[in-house]
PDB file of N, CA and C in Angstrom:
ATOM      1  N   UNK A   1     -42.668 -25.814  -5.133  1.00  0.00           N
ATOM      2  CA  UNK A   1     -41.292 -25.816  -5.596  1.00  0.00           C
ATOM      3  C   UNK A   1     -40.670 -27.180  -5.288  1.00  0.00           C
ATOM      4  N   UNK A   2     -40.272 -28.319  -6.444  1.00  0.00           N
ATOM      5  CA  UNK A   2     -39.746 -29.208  -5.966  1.00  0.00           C
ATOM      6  C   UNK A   2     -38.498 -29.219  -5.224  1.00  0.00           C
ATOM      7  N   UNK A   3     -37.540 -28.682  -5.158  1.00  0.00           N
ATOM      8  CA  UNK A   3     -36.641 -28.835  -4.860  1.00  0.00           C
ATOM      9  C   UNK A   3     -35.935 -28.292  -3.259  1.00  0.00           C
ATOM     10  N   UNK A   4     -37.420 -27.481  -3.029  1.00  0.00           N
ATOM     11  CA  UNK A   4     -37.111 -26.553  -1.873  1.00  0.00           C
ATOM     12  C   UNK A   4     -36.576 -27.984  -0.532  1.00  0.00           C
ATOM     13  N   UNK A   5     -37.316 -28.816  -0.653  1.00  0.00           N
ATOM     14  CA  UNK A   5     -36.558 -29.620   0.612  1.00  0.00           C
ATOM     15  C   UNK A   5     -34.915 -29.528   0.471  1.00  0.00           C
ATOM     16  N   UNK A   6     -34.943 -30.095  -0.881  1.00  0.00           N
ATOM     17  CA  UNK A   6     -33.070 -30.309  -1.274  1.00  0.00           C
ATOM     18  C   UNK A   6     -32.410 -29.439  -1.003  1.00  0.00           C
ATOM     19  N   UNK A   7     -32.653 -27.709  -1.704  1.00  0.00           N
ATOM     20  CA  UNK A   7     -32.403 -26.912  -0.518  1.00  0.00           C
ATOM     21  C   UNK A   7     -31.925 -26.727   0.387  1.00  0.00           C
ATOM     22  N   UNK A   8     -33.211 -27.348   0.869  1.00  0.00           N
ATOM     23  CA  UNK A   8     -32.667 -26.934   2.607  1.00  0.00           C
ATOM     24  C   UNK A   8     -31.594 -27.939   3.440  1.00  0.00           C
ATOM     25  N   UNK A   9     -32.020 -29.065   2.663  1.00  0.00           N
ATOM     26  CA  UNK A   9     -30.703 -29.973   3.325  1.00  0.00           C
ATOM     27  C   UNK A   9     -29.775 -29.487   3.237  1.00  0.00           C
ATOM     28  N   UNK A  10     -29.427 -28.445   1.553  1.00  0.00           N
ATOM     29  CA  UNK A  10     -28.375 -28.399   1.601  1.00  0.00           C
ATOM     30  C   UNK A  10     -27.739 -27.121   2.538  1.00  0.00           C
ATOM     31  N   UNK A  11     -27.929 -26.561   2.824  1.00  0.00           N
ATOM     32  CA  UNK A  11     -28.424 -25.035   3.322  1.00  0.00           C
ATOM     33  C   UNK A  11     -28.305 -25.591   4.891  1.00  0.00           C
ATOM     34  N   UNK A  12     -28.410 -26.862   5.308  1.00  0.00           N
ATOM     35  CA  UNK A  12     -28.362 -27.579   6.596  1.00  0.00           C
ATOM     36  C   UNK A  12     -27.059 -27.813   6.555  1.00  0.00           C
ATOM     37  N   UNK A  13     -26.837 -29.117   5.837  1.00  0.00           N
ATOM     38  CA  UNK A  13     -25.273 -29.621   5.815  1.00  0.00           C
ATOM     39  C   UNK A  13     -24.477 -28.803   5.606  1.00  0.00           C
ATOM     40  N   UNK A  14     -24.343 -27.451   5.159  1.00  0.00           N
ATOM     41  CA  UNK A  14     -22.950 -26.661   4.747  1.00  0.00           C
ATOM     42  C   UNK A  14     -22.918 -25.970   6.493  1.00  0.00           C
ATOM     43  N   UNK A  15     -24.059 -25.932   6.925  1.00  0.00           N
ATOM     44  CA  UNK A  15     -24.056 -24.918   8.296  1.00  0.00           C
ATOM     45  C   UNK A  15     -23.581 -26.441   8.845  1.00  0.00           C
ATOM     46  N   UNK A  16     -23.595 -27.379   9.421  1.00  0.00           N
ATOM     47  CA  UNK A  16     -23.258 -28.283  10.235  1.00  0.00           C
ATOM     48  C   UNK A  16     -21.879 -28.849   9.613  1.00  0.00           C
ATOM     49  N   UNK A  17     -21.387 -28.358   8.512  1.00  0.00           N
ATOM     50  CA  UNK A  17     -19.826 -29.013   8.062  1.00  0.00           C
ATOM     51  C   UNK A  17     -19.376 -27.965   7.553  1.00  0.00           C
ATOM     52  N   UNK A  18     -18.957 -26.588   8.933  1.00  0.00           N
ATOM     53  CA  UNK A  18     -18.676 -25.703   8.643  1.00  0.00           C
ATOM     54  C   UNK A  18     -17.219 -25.373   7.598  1.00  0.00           C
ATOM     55  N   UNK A  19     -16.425 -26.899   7.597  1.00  0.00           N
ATOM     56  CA  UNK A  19     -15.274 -26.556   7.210  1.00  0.00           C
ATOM     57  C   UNK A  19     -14.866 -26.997   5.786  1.00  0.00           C
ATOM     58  N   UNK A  20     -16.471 -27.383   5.384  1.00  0.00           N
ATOM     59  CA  UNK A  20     -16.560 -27.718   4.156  1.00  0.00           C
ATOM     60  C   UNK A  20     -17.057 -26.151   3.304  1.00  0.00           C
ATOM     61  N   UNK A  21     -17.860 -25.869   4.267  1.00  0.00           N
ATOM     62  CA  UNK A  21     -18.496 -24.336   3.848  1.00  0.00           C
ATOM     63  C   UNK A  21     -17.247 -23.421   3.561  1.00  0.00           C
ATOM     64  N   UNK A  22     -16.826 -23.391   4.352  1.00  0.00           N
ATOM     65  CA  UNK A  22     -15.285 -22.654   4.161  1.00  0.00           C
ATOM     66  C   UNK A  22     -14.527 -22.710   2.996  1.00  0.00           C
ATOM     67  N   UNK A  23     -14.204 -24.148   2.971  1.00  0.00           N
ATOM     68  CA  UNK A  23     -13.441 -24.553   1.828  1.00  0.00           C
ATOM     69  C   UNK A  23     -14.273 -24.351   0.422  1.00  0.00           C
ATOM     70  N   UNK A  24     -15.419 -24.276   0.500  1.00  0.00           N
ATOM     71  CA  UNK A  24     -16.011 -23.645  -0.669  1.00  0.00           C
ATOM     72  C   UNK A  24     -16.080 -22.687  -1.256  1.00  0.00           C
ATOM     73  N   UNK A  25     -16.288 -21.481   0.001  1.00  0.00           N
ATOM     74  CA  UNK A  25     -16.420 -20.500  -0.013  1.00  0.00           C
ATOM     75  C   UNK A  25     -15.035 -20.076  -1.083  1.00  0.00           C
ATOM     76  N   UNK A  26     -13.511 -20.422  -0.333  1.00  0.00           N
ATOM     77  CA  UNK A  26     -12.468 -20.229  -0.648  1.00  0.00           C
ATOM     78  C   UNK A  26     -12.084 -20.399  -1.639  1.00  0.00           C
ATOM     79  N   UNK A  27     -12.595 -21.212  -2.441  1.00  0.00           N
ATOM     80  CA  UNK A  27     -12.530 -21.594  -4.087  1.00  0.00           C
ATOM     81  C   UNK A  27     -13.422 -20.709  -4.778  1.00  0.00           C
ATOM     82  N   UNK A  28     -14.617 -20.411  -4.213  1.00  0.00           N
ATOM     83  CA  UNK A  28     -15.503 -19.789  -5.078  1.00  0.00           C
ATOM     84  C   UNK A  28     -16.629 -20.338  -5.883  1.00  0.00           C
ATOM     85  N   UNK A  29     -16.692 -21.902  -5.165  1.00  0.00           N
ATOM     86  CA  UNK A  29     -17.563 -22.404  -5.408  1.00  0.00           C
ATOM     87  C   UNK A  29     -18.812 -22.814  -4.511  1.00  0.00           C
ATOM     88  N   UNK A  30     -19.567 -21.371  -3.989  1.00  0.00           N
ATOM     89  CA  UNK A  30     -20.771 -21.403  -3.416  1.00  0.00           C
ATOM     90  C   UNK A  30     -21.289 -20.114  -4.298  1.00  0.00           C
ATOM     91  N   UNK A  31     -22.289 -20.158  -4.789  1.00  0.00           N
ATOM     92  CA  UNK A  31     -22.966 -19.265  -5.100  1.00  0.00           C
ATOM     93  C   UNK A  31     -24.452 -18.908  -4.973  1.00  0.00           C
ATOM     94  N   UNK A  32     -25.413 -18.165  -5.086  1.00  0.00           N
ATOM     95  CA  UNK A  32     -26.627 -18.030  -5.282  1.00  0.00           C
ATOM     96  C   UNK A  32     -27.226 -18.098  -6.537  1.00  0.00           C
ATOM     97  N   UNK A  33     -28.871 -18.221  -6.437  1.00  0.00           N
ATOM     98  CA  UNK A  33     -29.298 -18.816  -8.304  1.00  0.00           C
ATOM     99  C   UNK A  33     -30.035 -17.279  -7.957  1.00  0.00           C
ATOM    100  N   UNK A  34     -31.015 -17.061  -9.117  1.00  0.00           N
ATOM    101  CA  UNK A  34     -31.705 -15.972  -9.169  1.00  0.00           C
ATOM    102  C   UNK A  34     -33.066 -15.953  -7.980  1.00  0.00           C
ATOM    103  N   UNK A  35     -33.162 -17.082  -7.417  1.00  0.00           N
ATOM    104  CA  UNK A  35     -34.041 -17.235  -6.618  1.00  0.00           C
ATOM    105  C   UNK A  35     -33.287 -16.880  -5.120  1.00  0.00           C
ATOM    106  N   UNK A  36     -31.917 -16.978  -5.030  1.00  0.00           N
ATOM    107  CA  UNK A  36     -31.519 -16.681  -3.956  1.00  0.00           C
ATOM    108  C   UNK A  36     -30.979 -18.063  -2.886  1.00  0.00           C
ATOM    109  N   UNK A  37     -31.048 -18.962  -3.571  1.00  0.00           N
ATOM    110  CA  UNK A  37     -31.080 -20.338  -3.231  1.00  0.00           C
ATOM    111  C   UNK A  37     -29.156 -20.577  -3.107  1.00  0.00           C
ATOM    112  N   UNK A  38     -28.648 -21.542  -2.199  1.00  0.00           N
ATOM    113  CA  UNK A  38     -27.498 -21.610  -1.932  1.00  0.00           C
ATOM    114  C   UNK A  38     -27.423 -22.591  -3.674  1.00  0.00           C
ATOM    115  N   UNK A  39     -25.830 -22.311  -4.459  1.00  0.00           N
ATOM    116  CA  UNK A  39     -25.715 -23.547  -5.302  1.00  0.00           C
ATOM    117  C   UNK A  39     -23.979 -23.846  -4.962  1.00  0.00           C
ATOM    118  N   UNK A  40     -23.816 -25.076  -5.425  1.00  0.00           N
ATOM    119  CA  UNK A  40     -22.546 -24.737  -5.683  1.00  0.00           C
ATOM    120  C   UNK A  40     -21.953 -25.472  -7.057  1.00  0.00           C
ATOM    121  N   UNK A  41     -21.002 -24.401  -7.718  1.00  0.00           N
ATOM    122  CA  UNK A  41     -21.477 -24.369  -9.180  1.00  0.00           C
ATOM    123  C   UNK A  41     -20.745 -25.796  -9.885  1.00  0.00           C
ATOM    124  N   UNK A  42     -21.349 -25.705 -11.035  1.00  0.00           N
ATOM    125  CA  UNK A  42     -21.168 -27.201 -11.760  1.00  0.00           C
ATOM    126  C   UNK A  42     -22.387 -28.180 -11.333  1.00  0.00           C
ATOM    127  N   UNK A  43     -22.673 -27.944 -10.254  1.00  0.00           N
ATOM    128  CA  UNK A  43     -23.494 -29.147  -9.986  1.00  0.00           C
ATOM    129  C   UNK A  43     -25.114 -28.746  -9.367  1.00  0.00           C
ATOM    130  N   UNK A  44     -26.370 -29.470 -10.042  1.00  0.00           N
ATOM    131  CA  UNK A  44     -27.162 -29.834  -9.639  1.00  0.00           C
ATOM    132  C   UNK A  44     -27.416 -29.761  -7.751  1.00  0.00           C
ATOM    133  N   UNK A  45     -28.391 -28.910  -7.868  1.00  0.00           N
ATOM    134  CA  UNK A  45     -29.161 -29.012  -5.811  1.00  0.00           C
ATOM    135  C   UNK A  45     -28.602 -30.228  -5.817  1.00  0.00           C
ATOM    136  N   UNK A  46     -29.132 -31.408  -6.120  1.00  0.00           N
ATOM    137  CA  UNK A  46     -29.257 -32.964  -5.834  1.00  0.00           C
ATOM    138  C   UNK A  46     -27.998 -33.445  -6.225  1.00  0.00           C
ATOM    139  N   UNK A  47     -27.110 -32.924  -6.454  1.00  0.00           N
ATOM    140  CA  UNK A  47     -25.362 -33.581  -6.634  1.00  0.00           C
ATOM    141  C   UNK A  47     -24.769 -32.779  -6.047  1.00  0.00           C
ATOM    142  N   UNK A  48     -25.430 -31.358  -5.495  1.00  0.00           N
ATOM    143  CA  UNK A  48     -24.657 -30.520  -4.328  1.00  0.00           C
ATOM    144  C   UNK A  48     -24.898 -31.122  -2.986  1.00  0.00           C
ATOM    145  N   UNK A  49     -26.160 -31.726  -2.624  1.00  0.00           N
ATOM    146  CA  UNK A  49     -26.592 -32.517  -1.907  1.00  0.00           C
ATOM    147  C   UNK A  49     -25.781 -33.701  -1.626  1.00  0.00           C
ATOM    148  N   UNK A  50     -25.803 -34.565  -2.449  1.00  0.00           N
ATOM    149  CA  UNK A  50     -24.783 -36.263  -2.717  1.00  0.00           C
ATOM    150  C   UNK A  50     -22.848 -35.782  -2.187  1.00  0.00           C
ATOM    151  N   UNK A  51     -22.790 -34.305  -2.684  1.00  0.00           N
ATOM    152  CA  UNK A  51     -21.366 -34.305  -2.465  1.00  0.00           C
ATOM    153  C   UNK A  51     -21.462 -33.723  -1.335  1.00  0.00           C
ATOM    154  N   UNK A  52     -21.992 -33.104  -0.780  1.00  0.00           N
ATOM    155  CA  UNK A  52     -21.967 -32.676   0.744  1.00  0.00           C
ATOM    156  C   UNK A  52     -21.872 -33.847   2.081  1.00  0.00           C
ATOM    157  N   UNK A  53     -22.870 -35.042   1.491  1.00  0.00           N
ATOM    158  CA  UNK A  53     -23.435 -35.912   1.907  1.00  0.00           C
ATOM    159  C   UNK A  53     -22.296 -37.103   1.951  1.00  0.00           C
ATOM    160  N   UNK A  54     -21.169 -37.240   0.680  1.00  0.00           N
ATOM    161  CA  UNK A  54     -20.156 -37.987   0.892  1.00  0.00           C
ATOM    162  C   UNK A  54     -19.111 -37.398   0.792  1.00  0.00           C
ATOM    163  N   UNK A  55     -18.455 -36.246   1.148  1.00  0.00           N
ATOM    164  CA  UNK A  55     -17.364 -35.978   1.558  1.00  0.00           C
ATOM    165  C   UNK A  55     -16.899 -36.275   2.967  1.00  0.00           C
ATOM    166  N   UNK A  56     -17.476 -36.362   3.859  1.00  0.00           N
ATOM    167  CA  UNK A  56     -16.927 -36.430   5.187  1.00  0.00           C
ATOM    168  C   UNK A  56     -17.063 -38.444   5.330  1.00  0.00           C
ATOM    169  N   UNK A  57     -17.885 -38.798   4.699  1.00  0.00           N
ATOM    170  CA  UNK A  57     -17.699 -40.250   4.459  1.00  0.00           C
ATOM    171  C   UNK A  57     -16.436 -40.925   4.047  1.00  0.00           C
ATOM    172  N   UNK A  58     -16.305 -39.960   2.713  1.00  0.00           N
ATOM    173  CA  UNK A  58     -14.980 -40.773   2.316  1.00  0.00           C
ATOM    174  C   UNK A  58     -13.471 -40.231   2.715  1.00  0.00           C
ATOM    175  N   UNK A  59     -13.775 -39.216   3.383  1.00  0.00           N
ATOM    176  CA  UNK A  59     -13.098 -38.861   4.284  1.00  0.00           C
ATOM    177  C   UNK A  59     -12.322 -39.470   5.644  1.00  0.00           C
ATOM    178  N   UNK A  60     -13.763 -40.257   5.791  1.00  0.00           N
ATOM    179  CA  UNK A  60     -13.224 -40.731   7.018  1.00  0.00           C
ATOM    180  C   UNK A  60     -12.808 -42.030   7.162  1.00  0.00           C
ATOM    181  N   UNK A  61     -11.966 -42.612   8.135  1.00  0.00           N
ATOM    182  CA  UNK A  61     -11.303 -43.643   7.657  1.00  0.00           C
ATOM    183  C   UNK A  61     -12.313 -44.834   8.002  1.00  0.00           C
ATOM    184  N   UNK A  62     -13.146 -44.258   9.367  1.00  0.00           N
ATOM    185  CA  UNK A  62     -13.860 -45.318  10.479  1.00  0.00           C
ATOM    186  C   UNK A  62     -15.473 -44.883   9.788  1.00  0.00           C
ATOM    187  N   UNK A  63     -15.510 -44.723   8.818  1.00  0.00           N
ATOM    188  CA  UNK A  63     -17.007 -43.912   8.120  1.00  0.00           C
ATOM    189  C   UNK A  63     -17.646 -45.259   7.919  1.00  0.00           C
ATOM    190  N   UNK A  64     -17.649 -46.741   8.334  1.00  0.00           N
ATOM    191  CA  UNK A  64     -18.399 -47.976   8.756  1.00  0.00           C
ATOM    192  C   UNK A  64     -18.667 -48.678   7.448  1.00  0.00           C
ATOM    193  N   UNK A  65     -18.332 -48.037   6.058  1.00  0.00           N
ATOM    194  CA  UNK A  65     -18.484 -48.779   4.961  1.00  0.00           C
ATOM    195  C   UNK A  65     -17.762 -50.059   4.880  1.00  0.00           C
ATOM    196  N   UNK A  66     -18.613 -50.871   3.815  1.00  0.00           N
ATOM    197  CA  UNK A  66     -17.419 -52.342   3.077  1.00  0.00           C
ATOM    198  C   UNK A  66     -16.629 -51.775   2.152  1.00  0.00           C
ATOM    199  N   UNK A  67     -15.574 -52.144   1.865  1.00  0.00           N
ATOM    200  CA  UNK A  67     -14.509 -51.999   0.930  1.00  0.00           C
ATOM    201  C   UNK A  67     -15.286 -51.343  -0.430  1.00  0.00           C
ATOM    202  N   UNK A  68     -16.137 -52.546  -0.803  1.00  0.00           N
ATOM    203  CA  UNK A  68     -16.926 -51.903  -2.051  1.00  0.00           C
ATOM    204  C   UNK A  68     -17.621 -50.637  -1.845  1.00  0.00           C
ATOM    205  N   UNK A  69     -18.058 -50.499  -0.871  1.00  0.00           N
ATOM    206  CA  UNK A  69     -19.224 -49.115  -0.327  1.00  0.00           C
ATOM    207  C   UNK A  69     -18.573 -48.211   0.022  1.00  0.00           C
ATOM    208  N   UNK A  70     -17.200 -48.299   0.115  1.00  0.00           N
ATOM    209  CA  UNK A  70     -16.096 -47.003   0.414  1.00  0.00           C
ATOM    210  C   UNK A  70     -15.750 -46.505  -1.090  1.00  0.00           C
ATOM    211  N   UNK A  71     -14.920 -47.988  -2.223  1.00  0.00           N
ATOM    212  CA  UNK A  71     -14.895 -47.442  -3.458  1.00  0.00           C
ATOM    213  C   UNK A  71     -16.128 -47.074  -3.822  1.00  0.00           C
ATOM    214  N   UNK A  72     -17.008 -47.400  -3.986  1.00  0.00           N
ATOM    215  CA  UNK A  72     -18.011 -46.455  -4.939  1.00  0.00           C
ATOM    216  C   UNK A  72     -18.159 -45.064  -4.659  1.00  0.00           C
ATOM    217  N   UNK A  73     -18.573 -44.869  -2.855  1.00  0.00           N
ATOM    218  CA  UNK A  73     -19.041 -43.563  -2.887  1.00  0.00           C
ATOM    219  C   UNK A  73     -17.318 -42.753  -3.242  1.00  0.00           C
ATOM    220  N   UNK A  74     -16.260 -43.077  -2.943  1.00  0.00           N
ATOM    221  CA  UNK A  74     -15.159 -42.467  -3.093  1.00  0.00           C
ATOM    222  C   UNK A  74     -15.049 -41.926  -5.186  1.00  0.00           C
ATOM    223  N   UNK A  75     -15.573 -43.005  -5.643  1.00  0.00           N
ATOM    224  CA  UNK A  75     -15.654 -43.068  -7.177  1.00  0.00           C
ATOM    225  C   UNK A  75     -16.740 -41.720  -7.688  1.00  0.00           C
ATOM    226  N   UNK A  76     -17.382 -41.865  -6.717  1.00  0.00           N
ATOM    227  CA  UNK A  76     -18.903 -40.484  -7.056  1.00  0.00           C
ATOM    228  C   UNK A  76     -18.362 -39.720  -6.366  1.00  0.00           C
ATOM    229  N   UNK A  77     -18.184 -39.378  -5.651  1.00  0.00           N
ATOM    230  CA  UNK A  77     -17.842 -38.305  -4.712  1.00  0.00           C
ATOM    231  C   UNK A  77     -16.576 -37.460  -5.576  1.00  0.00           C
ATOM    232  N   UNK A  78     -15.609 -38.139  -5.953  1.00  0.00           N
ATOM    233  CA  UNK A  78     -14.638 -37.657  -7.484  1.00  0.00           C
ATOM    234  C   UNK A  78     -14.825 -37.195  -8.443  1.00  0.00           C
ATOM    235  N   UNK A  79     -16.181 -37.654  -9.288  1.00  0.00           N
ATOM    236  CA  UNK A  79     -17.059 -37.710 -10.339  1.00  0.00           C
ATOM    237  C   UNK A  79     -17.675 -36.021  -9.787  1.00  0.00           C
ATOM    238  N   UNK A  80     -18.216 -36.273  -8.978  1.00  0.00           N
ATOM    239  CA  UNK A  80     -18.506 -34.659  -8.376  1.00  0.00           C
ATOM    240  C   UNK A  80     -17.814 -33.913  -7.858  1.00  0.00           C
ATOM    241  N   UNK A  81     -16.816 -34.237  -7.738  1.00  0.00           N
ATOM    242  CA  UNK A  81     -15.872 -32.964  -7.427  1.00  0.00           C
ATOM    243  C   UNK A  81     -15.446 -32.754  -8.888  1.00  0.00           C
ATOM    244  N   UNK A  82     -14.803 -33.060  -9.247  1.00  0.00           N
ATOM    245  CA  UNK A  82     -14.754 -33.198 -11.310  1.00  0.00           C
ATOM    246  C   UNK A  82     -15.379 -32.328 -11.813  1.00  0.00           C
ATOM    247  N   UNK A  83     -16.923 -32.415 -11.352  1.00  0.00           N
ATOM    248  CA  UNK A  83     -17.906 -31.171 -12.073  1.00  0.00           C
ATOM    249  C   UNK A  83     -17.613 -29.825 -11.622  1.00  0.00           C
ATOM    250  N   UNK A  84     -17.470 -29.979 -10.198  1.00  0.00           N
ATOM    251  CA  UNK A  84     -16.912 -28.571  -9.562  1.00  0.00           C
ATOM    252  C   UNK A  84     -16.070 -28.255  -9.657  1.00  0.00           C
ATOM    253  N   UNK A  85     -15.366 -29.297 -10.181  1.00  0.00           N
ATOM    254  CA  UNK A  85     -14.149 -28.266 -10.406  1.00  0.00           C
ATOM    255  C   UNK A  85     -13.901 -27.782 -11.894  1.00  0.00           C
ATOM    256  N   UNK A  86     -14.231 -28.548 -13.079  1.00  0.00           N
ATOM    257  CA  UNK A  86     -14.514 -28.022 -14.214  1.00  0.00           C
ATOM    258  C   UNK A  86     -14.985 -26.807 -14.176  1.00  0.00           C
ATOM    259  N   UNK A  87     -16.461 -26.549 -13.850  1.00  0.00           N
ATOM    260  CA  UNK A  87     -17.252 -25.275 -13.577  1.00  0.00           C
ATOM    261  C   UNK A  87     -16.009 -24.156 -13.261  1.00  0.00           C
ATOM    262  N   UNK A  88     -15.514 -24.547 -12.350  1.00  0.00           N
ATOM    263  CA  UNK A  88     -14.501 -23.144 -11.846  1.00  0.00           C
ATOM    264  C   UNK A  88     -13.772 -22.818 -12.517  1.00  0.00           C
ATOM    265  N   UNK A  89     -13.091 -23.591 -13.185  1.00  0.00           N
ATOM    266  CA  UNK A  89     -12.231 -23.342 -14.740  1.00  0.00           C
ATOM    267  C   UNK A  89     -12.634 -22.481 -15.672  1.00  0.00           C
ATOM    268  N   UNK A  90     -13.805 -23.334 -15.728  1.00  0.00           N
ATOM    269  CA  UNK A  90     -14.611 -22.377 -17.164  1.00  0.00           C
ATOM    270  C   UNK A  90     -15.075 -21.335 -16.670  1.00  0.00           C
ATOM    271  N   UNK A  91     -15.185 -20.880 -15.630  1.00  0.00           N
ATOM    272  CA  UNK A  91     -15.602 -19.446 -14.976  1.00  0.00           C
ATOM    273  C   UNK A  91     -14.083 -18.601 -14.818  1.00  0.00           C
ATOM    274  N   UNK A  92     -13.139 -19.292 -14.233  1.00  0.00           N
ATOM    275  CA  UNK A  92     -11.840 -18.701 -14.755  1.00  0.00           C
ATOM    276  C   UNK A  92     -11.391 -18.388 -15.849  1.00  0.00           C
ATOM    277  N   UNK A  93     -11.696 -19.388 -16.712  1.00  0.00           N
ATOM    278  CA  UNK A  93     -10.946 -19.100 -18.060  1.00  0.00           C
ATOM    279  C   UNK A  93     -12.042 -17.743 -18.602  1.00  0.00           C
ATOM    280  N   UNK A  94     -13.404 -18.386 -18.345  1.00  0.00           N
ATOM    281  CA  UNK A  94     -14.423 -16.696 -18.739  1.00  0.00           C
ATOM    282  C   UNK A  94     -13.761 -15.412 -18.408  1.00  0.00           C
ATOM    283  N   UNK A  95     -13.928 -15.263 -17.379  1.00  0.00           N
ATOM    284  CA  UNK A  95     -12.864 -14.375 -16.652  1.00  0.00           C
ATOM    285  C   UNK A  95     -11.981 -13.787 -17.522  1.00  0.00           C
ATOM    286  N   UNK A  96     -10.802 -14.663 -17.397  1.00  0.00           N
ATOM    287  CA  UNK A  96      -9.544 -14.048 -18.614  1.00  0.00           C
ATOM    288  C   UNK A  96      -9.418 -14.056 -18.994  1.00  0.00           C
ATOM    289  N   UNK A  97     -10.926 -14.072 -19.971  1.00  0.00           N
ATOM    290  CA  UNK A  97     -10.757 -13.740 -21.440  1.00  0.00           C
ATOM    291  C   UNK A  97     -11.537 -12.910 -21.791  1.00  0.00           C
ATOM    292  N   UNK A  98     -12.450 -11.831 -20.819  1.00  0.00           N
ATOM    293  CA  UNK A  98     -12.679 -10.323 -20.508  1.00  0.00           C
ATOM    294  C   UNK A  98     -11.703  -9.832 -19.730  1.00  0.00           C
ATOM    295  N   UNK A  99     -10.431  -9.775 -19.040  1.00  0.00           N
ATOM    296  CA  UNK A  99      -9.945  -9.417 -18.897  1.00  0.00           C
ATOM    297  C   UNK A  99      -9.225  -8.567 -19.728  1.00  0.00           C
ATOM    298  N   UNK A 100      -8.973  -6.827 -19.276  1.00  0.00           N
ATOM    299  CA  UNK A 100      -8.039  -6.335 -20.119  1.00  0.00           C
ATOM    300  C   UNK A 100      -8.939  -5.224 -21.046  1.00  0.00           C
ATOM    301  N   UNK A 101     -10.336  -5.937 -20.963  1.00  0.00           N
ATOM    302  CA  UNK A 101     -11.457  -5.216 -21.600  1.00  0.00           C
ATOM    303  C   UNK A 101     -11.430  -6.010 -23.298  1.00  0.00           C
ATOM    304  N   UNK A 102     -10.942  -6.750 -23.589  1.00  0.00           N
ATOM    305  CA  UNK A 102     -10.882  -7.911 -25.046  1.00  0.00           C
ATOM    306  C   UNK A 102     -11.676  -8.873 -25.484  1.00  0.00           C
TER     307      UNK A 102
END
C-alpha cells in the first residue's frame, strides 16, 4: 500500500497537535475512507499531510523561516485550507438539498 506511511504520519501529527484534531473534528472535516484510514476531506493523504505539517509553522511567529519561506508556506498552507474548506461547502450544500426529503 503506497500510502500507508503518509497515513501514519498523518494519524501521528493529528495525535501530537491535539488542537488541530479538535478543530477539525469541529468543522467536520476529519473523516474515514472505506479502508478506514484517517482523511480530511477535500484533500489528498499527501496535502492532509503538507497542511498538518504547516499549520503550526505559519502559525507561529518564531517558526525560524526567511520572510520568503514564511510567505510561501503561508501561500500553500491557504491554498489548502481553500480545498477544505470548499469540500465542506459542497457537503453542506449536498446536505440541503436532501433536506426536507426533495
Amino acid at each position: 500500500m503506497p500510502h500507508q506511511g503518509v497515513e501514519q504520519r498523518v494519524a501521528a501529527l493529528l495525535e501530537q497537535e491535539s488542537s488541530i484534531k479538535q478543530w477539525l473534528n469541529q468543522i467536520g472535516a476529519l473523516g474515514r475512507d472505506h479502508l478506514g484510514h484517517i482523511v480530511v476531506r477535500g484533500l489528498s493523504v499527501e496535502e492532509a499531510e503538507e497542511f498538518l505539517r504547516l499549520r503550526p509553522v505559519v502559525q507561529a511567529p518564531d517558526s525560524g523561516l526567511t520572510q520568503p519561506g514564511r510567505a510561501h508556506a503561508a501561500e500553500r498552507y491557504a491554498a489548502l485550507r481553500a480545498k477544505l474548506e470548499a469540500a465542506l461547502q459542497e457537503d453542506a450544500i449536498a446536505r440541503l438539498s436532501t433536506w426536507g426529503g426533495h
